[in-house]
C-alpha atoms as a PDB file:
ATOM      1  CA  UNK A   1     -13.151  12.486  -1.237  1.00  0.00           C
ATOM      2  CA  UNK A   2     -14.367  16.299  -1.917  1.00  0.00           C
ATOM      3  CA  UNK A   3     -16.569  15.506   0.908  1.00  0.00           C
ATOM      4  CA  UNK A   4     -14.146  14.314   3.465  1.00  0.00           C
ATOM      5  CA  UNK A   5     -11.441  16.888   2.827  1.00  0.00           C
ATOM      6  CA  UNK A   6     -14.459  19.656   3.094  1.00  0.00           C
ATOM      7  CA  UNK A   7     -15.218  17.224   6.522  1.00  0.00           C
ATOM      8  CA  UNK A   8     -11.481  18.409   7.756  1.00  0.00           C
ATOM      9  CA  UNK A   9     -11.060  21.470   6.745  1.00  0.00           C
ATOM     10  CA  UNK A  10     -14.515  22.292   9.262  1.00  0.00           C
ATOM     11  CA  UNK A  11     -12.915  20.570  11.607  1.00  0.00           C
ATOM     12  CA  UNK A  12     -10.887  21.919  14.849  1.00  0.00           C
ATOM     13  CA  UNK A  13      -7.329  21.801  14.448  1.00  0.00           C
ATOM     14  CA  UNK A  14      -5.035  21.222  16.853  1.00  0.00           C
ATOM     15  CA  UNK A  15      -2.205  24.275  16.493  1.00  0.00           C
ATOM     16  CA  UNK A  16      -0.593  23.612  19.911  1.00  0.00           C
ATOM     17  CA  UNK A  17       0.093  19.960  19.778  1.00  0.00           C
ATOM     18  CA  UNK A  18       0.472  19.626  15.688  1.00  0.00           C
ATOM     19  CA  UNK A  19      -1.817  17.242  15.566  1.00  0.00           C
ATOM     20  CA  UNK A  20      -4.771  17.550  13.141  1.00  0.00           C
ATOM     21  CA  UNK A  21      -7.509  15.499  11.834  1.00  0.00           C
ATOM     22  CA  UNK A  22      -7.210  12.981   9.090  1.00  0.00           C
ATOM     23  CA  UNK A  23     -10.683  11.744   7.243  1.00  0.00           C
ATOM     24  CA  UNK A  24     -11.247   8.220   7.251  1.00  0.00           C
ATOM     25  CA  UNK A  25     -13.807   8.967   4.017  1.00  0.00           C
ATOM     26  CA  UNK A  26      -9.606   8.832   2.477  1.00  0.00           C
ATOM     27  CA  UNK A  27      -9.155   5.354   3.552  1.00  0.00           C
ATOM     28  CA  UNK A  28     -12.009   4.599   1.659  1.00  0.00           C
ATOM     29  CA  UNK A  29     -11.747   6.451  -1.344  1.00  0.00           C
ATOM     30  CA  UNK A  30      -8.215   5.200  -1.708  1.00  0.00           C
ATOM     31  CA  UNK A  31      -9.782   1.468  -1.742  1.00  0.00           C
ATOM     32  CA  UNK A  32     -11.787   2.035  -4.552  1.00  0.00           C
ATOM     33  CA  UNK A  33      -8.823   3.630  -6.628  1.00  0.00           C
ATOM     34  CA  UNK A  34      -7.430   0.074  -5.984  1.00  0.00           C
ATOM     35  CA  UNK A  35     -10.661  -1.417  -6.281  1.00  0.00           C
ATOM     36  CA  UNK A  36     -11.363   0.260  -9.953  1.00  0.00           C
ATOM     37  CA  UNK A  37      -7.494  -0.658 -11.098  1.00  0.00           C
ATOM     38  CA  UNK A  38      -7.862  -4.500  -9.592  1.00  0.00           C
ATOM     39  CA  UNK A  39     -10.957  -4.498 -11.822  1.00  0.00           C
ATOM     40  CA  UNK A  40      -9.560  -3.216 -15.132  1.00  0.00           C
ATOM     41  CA  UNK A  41      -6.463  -5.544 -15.043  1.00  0.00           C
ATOM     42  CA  UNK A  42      -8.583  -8.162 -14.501  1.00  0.00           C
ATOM     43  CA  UNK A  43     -10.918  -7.298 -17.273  1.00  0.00           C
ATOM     44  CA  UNK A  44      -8.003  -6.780 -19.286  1.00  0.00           C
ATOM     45  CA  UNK A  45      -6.386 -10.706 -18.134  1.00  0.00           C
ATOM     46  CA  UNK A  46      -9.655 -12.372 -18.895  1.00  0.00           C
ATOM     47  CA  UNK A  47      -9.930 -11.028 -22.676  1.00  0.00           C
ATOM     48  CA  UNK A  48      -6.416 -12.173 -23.398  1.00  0.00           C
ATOM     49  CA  UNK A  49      -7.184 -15.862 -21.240  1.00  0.00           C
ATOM     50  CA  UNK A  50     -10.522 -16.353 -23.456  1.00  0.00           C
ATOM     51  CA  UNK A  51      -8.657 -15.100 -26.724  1.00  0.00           C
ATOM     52  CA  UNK A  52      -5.807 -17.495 -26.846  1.00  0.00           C
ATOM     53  CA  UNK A  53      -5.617 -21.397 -26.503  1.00  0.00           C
ATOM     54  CA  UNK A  54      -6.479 -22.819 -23.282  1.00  0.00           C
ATOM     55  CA  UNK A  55      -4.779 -25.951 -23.684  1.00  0.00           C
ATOM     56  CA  UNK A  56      -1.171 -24.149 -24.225  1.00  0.00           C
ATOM     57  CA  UNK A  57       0.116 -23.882 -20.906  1.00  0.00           C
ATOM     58  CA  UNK A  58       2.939 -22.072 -21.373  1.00  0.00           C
ATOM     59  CA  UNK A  59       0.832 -19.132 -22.951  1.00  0.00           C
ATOM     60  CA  UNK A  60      -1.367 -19.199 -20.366  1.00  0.00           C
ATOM     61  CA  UNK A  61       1.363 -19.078 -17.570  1.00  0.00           C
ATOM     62  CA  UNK A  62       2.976 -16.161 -19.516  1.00  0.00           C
ATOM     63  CA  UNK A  63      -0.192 -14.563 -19.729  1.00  0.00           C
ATOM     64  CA  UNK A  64      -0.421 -15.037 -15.679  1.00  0.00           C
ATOM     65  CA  UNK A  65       2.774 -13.008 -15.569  1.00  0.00           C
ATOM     66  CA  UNK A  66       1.907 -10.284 -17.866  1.00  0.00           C
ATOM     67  CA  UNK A  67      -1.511 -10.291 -15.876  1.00  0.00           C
ATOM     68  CA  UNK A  68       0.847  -9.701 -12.770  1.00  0.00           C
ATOM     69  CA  UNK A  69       3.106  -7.231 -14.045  1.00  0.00           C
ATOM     70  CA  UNK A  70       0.163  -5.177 -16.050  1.00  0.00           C
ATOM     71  CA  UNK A  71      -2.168  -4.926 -12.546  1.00  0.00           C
ATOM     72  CA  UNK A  72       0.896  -3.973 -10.447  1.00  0.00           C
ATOM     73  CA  UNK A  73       1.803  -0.978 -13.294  1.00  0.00           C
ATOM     74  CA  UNK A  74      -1.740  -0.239 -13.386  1.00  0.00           C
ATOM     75  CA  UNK A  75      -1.941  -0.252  -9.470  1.00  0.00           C
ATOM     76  CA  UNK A  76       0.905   2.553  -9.542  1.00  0.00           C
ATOM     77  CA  UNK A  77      -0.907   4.807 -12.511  1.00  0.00           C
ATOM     78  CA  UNK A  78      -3.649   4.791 -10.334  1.00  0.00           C
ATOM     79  CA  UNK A  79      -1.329   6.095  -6.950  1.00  0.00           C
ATOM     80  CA  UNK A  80      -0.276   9.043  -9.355  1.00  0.00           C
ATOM     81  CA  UNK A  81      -3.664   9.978 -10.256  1.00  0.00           C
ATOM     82  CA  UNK A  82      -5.113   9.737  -6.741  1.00  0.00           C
ATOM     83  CA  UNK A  83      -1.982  11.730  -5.476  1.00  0.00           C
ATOM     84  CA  UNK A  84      -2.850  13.923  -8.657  1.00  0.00           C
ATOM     85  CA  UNK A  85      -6.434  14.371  -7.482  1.00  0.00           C
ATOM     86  CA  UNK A  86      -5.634  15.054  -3.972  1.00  0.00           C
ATOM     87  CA  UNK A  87      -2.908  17.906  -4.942  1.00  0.00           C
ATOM     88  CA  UNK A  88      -5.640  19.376  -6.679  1.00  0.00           C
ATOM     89  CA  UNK A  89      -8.189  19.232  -3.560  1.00  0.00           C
ATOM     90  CA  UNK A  90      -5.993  20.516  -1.214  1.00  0.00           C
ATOM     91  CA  UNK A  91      -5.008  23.433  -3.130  1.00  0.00           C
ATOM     92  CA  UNK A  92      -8.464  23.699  -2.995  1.00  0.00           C
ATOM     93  CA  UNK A  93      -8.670  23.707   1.048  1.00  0.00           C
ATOM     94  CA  UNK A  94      -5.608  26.186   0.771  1.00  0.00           C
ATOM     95  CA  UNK A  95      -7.888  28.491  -1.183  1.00  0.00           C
ATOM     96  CA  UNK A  96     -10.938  28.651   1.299  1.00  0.00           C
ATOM     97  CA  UNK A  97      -9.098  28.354   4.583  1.00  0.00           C
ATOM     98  CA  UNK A  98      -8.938  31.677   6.078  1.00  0.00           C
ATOM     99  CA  UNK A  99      -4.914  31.552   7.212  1.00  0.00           C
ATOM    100  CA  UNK A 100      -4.116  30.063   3.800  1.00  0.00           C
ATOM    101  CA  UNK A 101      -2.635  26.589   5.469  1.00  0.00           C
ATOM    102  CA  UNK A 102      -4.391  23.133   4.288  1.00  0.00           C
ATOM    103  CA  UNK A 103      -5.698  21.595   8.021  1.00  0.00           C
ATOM    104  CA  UNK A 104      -3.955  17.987   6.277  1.00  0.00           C
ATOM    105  CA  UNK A 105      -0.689  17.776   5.144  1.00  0.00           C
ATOM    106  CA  UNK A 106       0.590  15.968   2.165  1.00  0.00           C
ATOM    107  CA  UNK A 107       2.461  13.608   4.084  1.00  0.00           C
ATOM    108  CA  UNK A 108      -0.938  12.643   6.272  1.00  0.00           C
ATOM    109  CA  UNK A 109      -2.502  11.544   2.909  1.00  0.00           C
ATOM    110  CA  UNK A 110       0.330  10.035   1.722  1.00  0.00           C
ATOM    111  CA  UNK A 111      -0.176   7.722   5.148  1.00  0.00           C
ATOM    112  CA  UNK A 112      -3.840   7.479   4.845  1.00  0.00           C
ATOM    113  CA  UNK A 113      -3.523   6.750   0.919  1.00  0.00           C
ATOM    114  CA  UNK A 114      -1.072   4.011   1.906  1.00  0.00           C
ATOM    115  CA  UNK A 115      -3.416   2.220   4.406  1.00  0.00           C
ATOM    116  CA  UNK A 116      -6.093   2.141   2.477  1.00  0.00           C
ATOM    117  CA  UNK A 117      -4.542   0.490  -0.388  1.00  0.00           C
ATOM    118  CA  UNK A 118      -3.080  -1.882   1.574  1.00  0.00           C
ATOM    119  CA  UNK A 119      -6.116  -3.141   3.562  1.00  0.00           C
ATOM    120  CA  UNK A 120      -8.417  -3.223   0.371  1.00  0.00           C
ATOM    121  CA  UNK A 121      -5.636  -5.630  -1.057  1.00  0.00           C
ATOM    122  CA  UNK A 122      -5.442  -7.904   2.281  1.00  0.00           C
ATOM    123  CA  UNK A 123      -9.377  -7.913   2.599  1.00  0.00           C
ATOM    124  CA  UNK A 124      -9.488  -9.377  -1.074  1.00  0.00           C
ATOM    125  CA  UNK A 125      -6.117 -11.701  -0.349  1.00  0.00           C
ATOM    126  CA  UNK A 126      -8.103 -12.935   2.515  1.00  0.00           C
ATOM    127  CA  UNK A 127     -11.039 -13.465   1.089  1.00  0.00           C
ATOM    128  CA  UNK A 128      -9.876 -15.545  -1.557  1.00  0.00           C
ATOM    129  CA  UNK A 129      -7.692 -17.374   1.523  1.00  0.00           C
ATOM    130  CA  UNK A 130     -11.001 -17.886   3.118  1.00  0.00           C
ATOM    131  CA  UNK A 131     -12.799 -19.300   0.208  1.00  0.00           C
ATOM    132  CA  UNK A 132     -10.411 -21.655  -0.225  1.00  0.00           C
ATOM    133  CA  UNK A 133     -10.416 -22.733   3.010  1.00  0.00           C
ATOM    134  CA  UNK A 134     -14.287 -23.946   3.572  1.00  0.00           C
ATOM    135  CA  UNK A 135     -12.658 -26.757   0.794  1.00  0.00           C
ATOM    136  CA  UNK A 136     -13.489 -28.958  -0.109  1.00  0.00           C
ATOM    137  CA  UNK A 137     -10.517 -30.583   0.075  1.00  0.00           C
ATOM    138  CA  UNK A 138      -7.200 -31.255   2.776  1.00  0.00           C
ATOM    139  CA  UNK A 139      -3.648 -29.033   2.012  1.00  0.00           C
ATOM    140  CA  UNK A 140      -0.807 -31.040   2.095  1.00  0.00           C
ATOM    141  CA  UNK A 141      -2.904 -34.045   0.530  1.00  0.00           C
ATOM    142  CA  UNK A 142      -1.025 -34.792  -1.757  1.00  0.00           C
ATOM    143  CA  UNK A 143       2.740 -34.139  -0.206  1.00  0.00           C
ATOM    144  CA  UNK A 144       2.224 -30.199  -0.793  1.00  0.00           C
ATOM    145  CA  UNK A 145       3.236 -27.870   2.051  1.00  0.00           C
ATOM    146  CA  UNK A 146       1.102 -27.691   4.519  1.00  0.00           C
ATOM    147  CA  UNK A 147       1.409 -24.135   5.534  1.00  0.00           C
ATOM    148  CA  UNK A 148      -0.181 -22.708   2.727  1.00  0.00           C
ATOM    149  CA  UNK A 149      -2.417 -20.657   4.782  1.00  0.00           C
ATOM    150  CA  UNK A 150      -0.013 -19.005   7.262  1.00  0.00           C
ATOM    151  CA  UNK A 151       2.706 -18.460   4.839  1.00  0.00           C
ATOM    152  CA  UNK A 152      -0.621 -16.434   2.919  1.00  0.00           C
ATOM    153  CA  UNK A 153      -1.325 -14.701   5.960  1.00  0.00           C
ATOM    154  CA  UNK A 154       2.323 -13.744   6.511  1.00  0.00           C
ATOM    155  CA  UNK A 155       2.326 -12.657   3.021  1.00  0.00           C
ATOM    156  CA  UNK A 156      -0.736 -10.781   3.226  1.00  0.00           C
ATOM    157  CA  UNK A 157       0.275  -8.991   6.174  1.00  0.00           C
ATOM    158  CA  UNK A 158       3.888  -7.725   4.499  1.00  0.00           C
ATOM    159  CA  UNK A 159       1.739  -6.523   1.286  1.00  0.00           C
ATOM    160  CA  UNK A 160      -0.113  -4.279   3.582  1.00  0.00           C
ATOM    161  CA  UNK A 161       2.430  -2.485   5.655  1.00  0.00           C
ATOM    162  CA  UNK A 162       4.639  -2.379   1.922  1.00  0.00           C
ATOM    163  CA  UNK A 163       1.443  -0.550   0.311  1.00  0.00           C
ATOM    164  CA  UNK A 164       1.948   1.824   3.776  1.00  0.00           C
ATOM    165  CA  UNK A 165       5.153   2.579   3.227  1.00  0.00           C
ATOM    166  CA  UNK A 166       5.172   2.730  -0.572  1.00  0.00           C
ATOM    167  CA  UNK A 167       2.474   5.559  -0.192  1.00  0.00           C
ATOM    168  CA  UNK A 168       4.606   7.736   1.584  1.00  0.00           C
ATOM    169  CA  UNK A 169       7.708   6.899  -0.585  1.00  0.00           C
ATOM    170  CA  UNK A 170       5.456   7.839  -3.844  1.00  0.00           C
ATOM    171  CA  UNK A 171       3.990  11.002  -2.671  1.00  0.00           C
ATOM    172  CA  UNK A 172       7.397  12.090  -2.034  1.00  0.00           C
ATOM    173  CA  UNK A 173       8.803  11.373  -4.531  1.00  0.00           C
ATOM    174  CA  UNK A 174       5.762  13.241  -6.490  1.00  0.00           C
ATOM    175  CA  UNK A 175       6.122  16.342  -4.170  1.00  0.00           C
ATOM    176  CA  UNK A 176       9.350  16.641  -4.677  1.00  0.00           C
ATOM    177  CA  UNK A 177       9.977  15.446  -8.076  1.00  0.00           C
ATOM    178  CA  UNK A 178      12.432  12.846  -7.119  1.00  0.00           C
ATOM    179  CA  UNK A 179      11.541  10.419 -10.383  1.00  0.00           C
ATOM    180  CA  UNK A 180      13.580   8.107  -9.165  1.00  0.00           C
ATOM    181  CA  UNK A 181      11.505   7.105  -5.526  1.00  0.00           C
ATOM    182  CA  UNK A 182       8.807   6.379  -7.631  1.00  0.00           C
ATOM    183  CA  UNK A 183      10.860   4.492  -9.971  1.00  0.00           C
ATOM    184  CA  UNK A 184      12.070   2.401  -6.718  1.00  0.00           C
ATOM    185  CA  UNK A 185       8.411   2.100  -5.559  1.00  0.00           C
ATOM    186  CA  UNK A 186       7.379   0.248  -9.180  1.00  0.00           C
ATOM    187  CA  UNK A 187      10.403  -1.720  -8.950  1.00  0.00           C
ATOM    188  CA  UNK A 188      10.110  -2.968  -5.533  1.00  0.00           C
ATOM    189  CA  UNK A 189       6.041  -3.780  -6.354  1.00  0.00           C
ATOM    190  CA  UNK A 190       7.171  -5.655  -9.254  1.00  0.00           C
ATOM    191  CA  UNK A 191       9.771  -7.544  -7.139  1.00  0.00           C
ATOM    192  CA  UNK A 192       7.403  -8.103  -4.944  1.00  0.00           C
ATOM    193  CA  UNK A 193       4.543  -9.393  -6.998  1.00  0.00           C
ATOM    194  CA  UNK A 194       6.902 -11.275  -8.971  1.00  0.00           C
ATOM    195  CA  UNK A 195       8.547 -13.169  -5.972  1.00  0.00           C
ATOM    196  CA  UNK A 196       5.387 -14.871  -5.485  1.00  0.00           C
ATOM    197  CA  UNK A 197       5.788 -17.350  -8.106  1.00  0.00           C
ATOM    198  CA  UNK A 198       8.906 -18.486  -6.458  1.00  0.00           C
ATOM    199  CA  UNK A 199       5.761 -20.673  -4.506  1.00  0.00           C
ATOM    200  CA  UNK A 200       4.896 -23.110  -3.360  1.00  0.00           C
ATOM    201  CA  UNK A 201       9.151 -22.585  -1.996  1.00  0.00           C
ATOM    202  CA  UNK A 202       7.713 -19.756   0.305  1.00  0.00           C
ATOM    203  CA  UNK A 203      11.055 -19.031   1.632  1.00  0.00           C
ATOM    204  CA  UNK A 204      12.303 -17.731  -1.539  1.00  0.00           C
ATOM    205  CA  UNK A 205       9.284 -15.332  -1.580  1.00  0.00           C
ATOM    206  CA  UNK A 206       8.382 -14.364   2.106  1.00  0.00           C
ATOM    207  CA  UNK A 207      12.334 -13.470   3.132  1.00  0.00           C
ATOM    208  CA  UNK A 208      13.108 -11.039   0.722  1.00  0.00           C
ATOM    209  CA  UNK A 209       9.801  -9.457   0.782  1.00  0.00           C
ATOM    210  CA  UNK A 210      10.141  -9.124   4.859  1.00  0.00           C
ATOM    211  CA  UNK A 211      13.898  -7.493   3.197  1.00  0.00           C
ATOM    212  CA  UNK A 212      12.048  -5.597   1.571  1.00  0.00           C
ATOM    213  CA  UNK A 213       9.647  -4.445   3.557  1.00  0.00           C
ATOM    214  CA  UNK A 214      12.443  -3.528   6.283  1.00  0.00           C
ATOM    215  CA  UNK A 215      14.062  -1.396   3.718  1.00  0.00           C
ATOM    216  CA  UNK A 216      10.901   0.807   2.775  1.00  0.00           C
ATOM    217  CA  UNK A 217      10.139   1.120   6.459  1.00  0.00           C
ATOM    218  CA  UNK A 218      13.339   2.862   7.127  1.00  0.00           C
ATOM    219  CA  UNK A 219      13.381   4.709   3.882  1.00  0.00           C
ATOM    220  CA  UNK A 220       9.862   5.813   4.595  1.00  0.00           C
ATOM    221  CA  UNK A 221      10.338   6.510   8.226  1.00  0.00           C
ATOM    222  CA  UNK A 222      13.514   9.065   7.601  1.00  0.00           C
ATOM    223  CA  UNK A 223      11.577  10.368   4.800  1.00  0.00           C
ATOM    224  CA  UNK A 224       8.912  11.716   7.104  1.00  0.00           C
ATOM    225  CA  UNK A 225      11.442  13.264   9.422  1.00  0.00           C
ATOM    226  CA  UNK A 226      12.999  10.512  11.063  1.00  0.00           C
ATOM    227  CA  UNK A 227      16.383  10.103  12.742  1.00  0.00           C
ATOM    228  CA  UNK A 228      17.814   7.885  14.763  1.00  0.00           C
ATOM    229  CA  UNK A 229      17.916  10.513  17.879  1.00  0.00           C
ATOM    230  CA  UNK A 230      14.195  10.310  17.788  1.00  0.00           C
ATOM    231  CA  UNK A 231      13.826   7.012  17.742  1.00  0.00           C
ATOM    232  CA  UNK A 232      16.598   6.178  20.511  1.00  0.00           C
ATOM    233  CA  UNK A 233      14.544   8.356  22.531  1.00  0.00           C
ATOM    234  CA  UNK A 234      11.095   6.736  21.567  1.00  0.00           C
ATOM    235  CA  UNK A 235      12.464   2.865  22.992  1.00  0.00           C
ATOM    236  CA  UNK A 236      14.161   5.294  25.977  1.00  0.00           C
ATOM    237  CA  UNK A 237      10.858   6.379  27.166  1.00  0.00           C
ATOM    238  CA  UNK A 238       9.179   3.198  26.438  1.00  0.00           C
ATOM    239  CA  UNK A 239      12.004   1.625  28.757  1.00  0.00           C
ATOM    240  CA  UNK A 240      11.494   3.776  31.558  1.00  0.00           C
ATOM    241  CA  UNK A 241       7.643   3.951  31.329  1.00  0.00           C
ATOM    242  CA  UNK A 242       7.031   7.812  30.378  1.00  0.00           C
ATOM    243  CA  UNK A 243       5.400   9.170  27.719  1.00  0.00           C
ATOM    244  CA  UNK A 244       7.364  10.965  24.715  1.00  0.00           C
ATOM    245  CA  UNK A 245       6.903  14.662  24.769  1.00  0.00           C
ATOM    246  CA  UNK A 246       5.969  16.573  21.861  1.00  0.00           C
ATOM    247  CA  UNK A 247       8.349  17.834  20.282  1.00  0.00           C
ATOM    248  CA  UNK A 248      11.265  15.706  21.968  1.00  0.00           C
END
C-alpha cells in the first residue's frame, strides 16, 4: 500500500479540475485485508465445527450463526485497522509533499477501500456460485426454488455496492469521531448477513437488503457532499444531453 500511495503522491495532480489520482494497488490491498479476516473466521469456525458433535444439528446450526456474526465483526476490526493504517500513510504523504496537502483525500480511500472489499467478497460469492453450478445435480429437483442462482447473483451484487457505501460511512465516522456511523455500519452488516438465513424465502432477505442498501446510498452520498440541488442538476443535464460542469 506504502508503494501505491508513494505511486500518487509522484503523480501529477490535477489542481484546476479537483480531480486527482487514486491507486488501484488500494483496491488490492483492501482485498487482502478482507482476504486475511475471511481466513481467520474461517479458521476460527472450523476448530469449533471439528471440536463439538457433528451429529447435533442444532449446535452446528448455532455454530453457523456465531460463524456469521464472528466473520462479519471481524470483517469491521479489520476496516478500522486498514482505515488506521492508511491515516498513518497519508500523514506520511502530508509530511514529504512540498505544499503540505496529501495528493488523495480521505474520502477517495474511503471509496477505493469500499470497492475493494466489496469485489473480493463477490469474486469469492461467485466462485462458490460457480462451483456449484458445474453440479452435479438439477436446482429445483426436488420442489426447491429454482432461482437459486439469480436470487445469488442479485444478492451478490447488493453486498458489493453495501461494502461501497459502508466504506465511506466508516471512514467518516472514524474521521470525525461520530461512534455512532460506525455503530450503524456493524449493525446494518449484521442485518445483512443475518437476513440470509431467512433462505431459501429470498424475498424476506433480498427486499430489505435492496432497503438497505437504498438507505446507505443516500446516507453515503450526502455524506460526501451531496444535496439534492446537485443531483437535480446531474438528471437535468443528463435530460438535455450536456455535460455537468465542474463545480455546478
Amino acid at each position: 500500500m506504502a508503494q501505491g500511495l508513494g505511486t500518487a503522491a509522484r503523480a501529477q495532480h490535477s489542481r484546476g479540475s479537483g480531480t486527482a489520482l487514486v491507486p488501484a494497488s488500494s483496491v488490492s490491498f483492501r482485498a487482502f485485508f478482507w482476504l486475511v479476516s475471511l481466513l481467520l473466521s474461517s479458521l476460527i469456525w472450523f476448530i469449533a465445527v471439528k471440536a463439538s458433535d457433528p451429529q447435533d444439528e442444532r449446535l452446528q446450526k448455532g455454530l453457523l450463526i456465531f460463524g456469521v456474526m464472528f466473520s462479519v465483526l471481524l470483517q469491521e476490526a479489520f476496516r478500522f485497522l486498514y482505515y488506521k493504517l492508511l491515516r498513518k500513510a497519508i500523514e506520511g504523504l502530508v509530511a514529504l509533499s512540498e505544499d503540505g496537502c496529501s495528493p488523495i483525500s480521505i474520502q477517495q480511500m474511503a471509496y477505493v477501500a469500499g470497492v475493494g472489499f466489496g469485489l473480493m467478497s463477490g469474486a469469492f460469492s461467485m466462485i462458490n456460485l460457480l462451483a456449484d453450478a458445474l453440479g452435479p445435480g438439477t436446482v429445483g429437483i426436488h420442489g426447491d426454488s429454482q432461482l437459486y442462482f439469480l436470487t445469488s447473483a442479485f444478492m451478490t451484487m447488493v453486498l458489493i455496492f453495501l461494502h461501497t457505501f459502508w466504506g465511506i460511512l466508516f471512514f467518516h465516522g472514524c474521521e470525525h469521531r461520530r461512534w455512532w456511523e460506525i455503530a450503524a455500519v456493524i449493525i446494518m452488516h449484521l442485518t445483512v448477513s443475518g437476513l440470509s438465513f431467512c433462505n431459501p424465502l429470498y424475498v424476506g432477505s433480498l427486499v430489505p437488503s435492496y432497503l438497505l442498501m437504498a438507505a446507505a446510498a443516500a446516507w453515503a452520498y450526502v455524506l460526501s457532499g451531496g444535496s439534492a440541488q446537485n443531483l437535480r442538476r446531474f438528471l437535468l443535464c443528463l435530460r438535455s444531453g450536456a455535460s455537468p460542469q465542474p463545480g455546478s
